[in-house]
N, C-alpha and C. Protein backbone atom coordinates (compact mmCIF):
# COMPACT_ATOMS: atom_id res chain seq x y z
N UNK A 1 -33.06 15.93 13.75
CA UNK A 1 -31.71 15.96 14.25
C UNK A 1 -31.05 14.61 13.97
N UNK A 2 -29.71 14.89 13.39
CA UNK A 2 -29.55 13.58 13.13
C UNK A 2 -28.31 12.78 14.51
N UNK A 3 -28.24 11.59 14.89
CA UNK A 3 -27.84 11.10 15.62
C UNK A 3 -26.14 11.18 15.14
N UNK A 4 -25.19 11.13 16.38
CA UNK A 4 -24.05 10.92 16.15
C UNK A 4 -23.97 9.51 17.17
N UNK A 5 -22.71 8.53 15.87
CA UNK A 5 -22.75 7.30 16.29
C UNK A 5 -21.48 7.06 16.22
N UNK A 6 -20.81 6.12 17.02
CA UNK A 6 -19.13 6.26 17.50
C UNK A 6 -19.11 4.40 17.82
N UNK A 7 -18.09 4.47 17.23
CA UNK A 7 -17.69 2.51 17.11
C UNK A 7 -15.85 2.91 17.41
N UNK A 8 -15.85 1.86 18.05
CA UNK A 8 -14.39 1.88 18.89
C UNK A 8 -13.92 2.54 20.05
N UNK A 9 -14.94 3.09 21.00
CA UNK A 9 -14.87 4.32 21.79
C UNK A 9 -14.45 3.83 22.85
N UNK A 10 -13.05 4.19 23.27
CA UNK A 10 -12.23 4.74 24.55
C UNK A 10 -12.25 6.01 25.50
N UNK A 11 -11.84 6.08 26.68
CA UNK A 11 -11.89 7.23 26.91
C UNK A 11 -11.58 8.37 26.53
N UNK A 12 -10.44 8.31 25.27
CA UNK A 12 -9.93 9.35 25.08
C UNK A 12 -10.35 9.75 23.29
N UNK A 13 -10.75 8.31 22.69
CA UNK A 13 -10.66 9.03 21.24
C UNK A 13 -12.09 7.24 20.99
N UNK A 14 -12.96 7.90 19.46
CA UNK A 14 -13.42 6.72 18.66
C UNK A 14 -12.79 6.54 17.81
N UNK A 15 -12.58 5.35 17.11
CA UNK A 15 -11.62 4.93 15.91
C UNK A 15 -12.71 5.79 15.01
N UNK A 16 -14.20 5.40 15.12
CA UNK A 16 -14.96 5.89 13.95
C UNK A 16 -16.22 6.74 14.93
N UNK A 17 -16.38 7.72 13.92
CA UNK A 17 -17.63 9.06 14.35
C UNK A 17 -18.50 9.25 12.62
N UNK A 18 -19.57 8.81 13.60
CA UNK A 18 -20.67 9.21 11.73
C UNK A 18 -21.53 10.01 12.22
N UNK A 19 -21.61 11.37 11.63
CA UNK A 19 -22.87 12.01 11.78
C UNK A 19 -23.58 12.27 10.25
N UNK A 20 -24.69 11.90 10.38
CA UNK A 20 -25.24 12.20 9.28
C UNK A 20 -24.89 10.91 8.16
N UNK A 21 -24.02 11.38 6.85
CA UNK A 21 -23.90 11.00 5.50
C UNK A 21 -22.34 11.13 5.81
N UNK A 22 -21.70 11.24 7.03
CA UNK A 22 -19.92 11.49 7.11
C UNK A 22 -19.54 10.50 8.42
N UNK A 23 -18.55 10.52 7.65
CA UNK A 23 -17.28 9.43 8.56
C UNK A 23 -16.32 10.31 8.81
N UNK A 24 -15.96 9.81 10.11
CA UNK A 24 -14.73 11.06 10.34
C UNK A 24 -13.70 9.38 11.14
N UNK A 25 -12.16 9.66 10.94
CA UNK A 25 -11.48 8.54 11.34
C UNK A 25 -10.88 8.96 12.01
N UNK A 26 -10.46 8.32 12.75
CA UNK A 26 -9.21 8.50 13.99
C UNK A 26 -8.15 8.46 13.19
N UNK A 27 -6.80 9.37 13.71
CA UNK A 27 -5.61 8.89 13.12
C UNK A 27 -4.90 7.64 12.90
N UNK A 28 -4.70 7.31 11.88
CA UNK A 28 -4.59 5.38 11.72
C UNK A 28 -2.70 6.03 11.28
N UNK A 29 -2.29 4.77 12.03
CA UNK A 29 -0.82 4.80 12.27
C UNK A 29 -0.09 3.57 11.89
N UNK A 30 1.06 2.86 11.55
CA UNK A 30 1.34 1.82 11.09
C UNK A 30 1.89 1.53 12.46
N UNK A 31 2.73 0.60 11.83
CA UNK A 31 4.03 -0.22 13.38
C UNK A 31 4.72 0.40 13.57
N UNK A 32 5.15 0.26 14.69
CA UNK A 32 6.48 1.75 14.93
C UNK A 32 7.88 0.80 14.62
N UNK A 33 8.68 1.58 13.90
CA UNK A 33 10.11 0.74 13.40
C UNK A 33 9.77 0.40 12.45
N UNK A 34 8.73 0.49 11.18
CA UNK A 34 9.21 0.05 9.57
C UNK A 34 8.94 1.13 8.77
N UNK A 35 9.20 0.61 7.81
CA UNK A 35 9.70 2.09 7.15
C UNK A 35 8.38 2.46 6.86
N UNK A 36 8.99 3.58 6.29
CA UNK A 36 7.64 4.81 6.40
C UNK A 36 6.61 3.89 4.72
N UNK A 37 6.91 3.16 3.77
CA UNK A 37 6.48 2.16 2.53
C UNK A 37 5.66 1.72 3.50
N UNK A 38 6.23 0.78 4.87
CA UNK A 38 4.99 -0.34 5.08
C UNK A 38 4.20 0.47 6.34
N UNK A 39 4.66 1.72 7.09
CA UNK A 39 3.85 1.94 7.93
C UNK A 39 2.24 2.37 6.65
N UNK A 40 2.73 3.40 5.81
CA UNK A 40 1.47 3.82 4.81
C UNK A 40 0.88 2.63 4.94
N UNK A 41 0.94 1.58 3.87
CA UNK A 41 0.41 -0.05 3.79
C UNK A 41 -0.46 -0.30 4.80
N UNK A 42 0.06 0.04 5.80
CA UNK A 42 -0.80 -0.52 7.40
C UNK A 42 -1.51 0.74 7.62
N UNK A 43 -1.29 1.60 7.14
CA UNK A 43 -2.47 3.11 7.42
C UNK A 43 -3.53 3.06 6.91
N UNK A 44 -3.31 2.48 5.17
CA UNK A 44 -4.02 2.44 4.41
C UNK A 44 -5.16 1.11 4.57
N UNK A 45 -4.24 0.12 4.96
CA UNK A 45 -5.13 -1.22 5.57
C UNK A 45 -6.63 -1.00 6.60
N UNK A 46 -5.87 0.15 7.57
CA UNK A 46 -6.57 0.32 8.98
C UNK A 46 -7.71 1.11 8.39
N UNK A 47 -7.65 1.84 7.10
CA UNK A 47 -8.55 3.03 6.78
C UNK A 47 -9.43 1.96 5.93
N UNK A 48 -9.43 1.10 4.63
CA UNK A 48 -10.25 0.16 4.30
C UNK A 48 -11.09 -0.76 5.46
N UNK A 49 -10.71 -0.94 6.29
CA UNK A 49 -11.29 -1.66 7.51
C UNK A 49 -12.14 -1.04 8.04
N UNK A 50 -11.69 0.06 8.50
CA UNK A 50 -12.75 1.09 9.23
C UNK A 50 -13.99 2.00 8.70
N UNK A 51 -13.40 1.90 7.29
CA UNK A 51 -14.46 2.18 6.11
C UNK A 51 -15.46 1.06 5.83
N UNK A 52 -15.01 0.12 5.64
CA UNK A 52 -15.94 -0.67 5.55
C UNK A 52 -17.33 -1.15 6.56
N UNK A 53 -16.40 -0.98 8.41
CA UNK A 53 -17.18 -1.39 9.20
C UNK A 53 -18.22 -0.20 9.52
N UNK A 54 -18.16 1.46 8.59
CA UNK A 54 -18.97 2.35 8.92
C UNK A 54 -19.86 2.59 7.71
N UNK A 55 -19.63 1.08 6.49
CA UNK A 55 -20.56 1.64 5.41
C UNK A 55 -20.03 2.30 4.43
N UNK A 56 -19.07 2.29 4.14
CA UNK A 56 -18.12 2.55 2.96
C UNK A 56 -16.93 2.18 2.15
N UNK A 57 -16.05 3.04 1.40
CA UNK A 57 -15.01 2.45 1.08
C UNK A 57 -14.52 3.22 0.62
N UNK A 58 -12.67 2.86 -0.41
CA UNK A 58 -11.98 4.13 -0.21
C UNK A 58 -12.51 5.23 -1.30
N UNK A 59 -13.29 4.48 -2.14
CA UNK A 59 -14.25 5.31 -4.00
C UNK A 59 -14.69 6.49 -3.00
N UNK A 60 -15.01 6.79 -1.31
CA UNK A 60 -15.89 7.74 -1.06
C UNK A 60 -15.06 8.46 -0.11
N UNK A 61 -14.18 8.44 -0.10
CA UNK A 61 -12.93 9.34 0.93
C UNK A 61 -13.13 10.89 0.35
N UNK A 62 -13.42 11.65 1.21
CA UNK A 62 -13.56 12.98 0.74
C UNK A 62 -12.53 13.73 0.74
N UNK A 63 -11.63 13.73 2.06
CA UNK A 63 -10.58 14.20 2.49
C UNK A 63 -9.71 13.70 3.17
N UNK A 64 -8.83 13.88 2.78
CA UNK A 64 -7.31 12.84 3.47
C UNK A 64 -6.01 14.07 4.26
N UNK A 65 -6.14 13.54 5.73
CA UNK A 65 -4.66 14.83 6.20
C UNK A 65 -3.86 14.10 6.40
N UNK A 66 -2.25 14.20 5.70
CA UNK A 66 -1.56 12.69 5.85
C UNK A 66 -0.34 13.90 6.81
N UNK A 67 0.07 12.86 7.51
CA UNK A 67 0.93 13.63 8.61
C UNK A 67 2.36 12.72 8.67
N UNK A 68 3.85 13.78 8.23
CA UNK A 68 5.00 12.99 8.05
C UNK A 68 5.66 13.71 9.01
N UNK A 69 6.26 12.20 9.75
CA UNK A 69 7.27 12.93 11.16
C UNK A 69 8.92 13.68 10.33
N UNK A 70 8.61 13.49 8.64
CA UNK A 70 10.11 14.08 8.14
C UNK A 70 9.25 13.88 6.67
N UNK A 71 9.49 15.09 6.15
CA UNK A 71 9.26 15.32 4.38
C UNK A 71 9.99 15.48 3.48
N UNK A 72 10.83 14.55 4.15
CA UNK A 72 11.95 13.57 3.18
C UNK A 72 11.39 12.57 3.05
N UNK A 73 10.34 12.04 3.96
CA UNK A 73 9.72 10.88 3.08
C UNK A 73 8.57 11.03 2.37
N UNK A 74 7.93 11.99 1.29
CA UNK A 74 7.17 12.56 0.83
C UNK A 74 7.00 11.22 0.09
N UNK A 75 7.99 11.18 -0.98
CA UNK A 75 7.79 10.33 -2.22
C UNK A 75 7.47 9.23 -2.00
N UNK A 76 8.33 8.79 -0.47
CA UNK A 76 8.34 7.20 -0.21
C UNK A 76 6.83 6.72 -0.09
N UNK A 77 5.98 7.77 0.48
CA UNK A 77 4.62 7.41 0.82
C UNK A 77 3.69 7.55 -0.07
N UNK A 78 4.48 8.60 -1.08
CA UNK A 78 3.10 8.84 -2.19
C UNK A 78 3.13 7.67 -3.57
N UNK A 79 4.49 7.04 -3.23
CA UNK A 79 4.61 5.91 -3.90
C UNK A 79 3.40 4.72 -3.57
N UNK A 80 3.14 4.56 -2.16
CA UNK A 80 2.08 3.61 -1.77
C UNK A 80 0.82 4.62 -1.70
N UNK A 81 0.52 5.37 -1.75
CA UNK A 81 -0.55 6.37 -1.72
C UNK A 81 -1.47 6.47 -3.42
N UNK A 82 -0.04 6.55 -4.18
CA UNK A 82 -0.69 6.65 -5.89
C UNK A 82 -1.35 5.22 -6.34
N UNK A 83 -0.61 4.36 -5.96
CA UNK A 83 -0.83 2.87 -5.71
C UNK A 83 -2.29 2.72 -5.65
N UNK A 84 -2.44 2.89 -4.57
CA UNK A 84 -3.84 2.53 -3.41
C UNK A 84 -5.05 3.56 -3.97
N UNK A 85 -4.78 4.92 -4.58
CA UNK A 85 -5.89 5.23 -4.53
C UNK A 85 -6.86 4.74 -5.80
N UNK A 86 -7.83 4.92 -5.54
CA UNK A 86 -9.23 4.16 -6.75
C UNK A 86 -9.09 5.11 -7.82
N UNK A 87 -8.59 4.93 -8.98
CA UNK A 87 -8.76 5.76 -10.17
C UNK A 87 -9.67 6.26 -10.64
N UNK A 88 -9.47 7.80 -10.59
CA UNK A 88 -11.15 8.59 -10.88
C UNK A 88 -11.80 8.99 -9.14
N UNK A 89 -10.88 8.42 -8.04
CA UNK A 89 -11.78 8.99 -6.52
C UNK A 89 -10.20 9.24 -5.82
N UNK A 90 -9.39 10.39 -6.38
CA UNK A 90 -8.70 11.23 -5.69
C UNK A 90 -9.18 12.03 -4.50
N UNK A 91 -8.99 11.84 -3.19
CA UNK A 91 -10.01 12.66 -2.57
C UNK A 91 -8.95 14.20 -2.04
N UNK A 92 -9.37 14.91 -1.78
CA UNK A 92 -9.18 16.33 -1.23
C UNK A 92 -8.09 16.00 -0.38
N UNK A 93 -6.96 16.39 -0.45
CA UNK A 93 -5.44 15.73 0.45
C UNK A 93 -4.77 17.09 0.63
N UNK A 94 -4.16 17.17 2.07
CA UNK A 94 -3.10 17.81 2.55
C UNK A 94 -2.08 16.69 3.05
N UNK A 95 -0.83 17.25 3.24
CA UNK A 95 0.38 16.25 3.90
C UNK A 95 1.38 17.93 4.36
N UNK A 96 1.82 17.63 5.56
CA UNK A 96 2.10 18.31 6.35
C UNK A 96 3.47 16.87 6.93
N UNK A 97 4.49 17.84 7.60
CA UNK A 97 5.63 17.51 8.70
C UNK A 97 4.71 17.76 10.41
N UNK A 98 4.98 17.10 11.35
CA UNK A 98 4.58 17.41 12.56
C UNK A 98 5.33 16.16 13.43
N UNK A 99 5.35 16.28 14.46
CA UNK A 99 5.89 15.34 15.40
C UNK A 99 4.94 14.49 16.22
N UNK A 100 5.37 12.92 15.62
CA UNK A 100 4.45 12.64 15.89
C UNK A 100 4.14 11.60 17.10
N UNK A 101 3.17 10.78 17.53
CA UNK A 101 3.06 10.32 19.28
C UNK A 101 4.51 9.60 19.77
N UNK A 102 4.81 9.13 18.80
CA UNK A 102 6.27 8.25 19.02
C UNK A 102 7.58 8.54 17.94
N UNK A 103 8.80 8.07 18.24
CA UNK A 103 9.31 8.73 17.59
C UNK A 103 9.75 7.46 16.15
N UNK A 104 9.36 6.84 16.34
CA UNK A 104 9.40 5.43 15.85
C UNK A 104 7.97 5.16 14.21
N UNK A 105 7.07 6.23 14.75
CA UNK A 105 5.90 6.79 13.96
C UNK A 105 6.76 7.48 12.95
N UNK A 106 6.12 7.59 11.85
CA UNK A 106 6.34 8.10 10.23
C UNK A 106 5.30 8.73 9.80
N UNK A 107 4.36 8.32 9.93
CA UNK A 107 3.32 8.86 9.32
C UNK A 107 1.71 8.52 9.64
N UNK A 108 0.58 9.14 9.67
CA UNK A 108 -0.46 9.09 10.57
C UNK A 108 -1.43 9.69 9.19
N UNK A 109 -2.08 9.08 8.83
CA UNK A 109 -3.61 9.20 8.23
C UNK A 109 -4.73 9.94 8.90
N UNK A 110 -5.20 10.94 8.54
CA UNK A 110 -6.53 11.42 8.89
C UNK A 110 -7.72 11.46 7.87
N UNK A 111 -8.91 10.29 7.93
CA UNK A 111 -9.49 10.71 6.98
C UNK A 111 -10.98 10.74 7.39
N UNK A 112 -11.75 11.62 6.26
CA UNK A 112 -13.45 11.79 6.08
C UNK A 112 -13.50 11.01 5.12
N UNK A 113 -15.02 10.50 5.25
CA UNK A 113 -15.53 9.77 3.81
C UNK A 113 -16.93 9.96 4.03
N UNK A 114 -17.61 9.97 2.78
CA UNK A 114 -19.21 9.71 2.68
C UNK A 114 -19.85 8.13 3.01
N UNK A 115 -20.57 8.31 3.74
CA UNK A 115 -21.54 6.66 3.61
C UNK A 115 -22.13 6.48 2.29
N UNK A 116 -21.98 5.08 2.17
CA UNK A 116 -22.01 4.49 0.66
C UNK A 116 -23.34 4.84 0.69
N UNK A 117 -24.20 5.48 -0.09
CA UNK A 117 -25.79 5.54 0.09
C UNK A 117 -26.74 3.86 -0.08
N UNK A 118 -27.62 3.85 0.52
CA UNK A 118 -28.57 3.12 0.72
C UNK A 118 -28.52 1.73 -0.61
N UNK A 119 -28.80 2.43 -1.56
CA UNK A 119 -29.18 1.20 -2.86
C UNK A 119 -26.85 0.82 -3.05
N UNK A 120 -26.25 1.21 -1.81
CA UNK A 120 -25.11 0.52 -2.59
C UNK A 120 -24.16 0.82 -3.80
N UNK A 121 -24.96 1.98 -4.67
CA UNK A 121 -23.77 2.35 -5.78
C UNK A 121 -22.58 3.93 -5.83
C-alpha cells in the first residue's frame, strides 16, 4: 500500500498531495488586482515551487485545469502559458470560465505531475 503524503496542510486544503508516482496541486492563484499576464506568471511561479519541493518539475506535468473568471482572457494567458511551457512536455490541458474565490482573481491553475524518478532523468 502505498502511503499518501501532504506538505502545506491546513484545515481545509494541502498545497501538495503525493500518492504513489503523482502530485496533485492545490489551486495556485496570482495577486488579486493584476492583470490576468502577471496573475498566470505568479500561477506558474507557485506551480515550479511546489513541483520542485515534491520532486519534480514542469518536463513532468501530466495535466493542467486552468480556470478563467472571463474567456476573454483566453489569449492573454496562453500568451504566458506558450511561453512557460518546456518544449516537447505539453501536458494534457483543459481551460474552462467559472467564478472564481474573489472577484479580483483571473485565473487559478490546477495541476498533476509525475515524481521525477529516482536516478533524476
Amino acid at each position: 500500500m502505498t502511503d499518501i503524503i501532504r506538505h502545506h496542510t491546513a484545515a481545509r486544503m494541502s498545497q501538495i498531495v503525493i500518492h504513489g508516482e503523482t502530485i496533485y496541486l492545490a489551486g495556485q492563484v496570482g495577486n488579486r488586482g493584476d492583470s490576468v499576464a502577471d496573475q498566470t506568471r505568479t500561477c506558474l511561479e507557485k506551480v515550479e515551487a511546489l513541483l520542485g519541493e515534491a520532486g519534480s518539475d514542469a518536463t513532468r506535468i501530466l495535466q493542467c485545469t486552468i480556470w478563467l473568471s472571463d474567456m476573454a482572457d483566453f489569449a492573454e494567458m496562453n500568451e504566458v502559458w506558450d511561453s512557460w511551457v518546456p518544449e516537447g512536455h505539453a501536458p494534457a490541458r483543459a481551460c474552462g470560465e467559472a467564478k472564481l474565490a474573489h472577484p479580483e482573481l483571473k485565473v487559478e491553475l490546477l495541476v498533476t505531475a509525475a515524481v521525477r524518478p529516482r536516478d533524476g532523468k
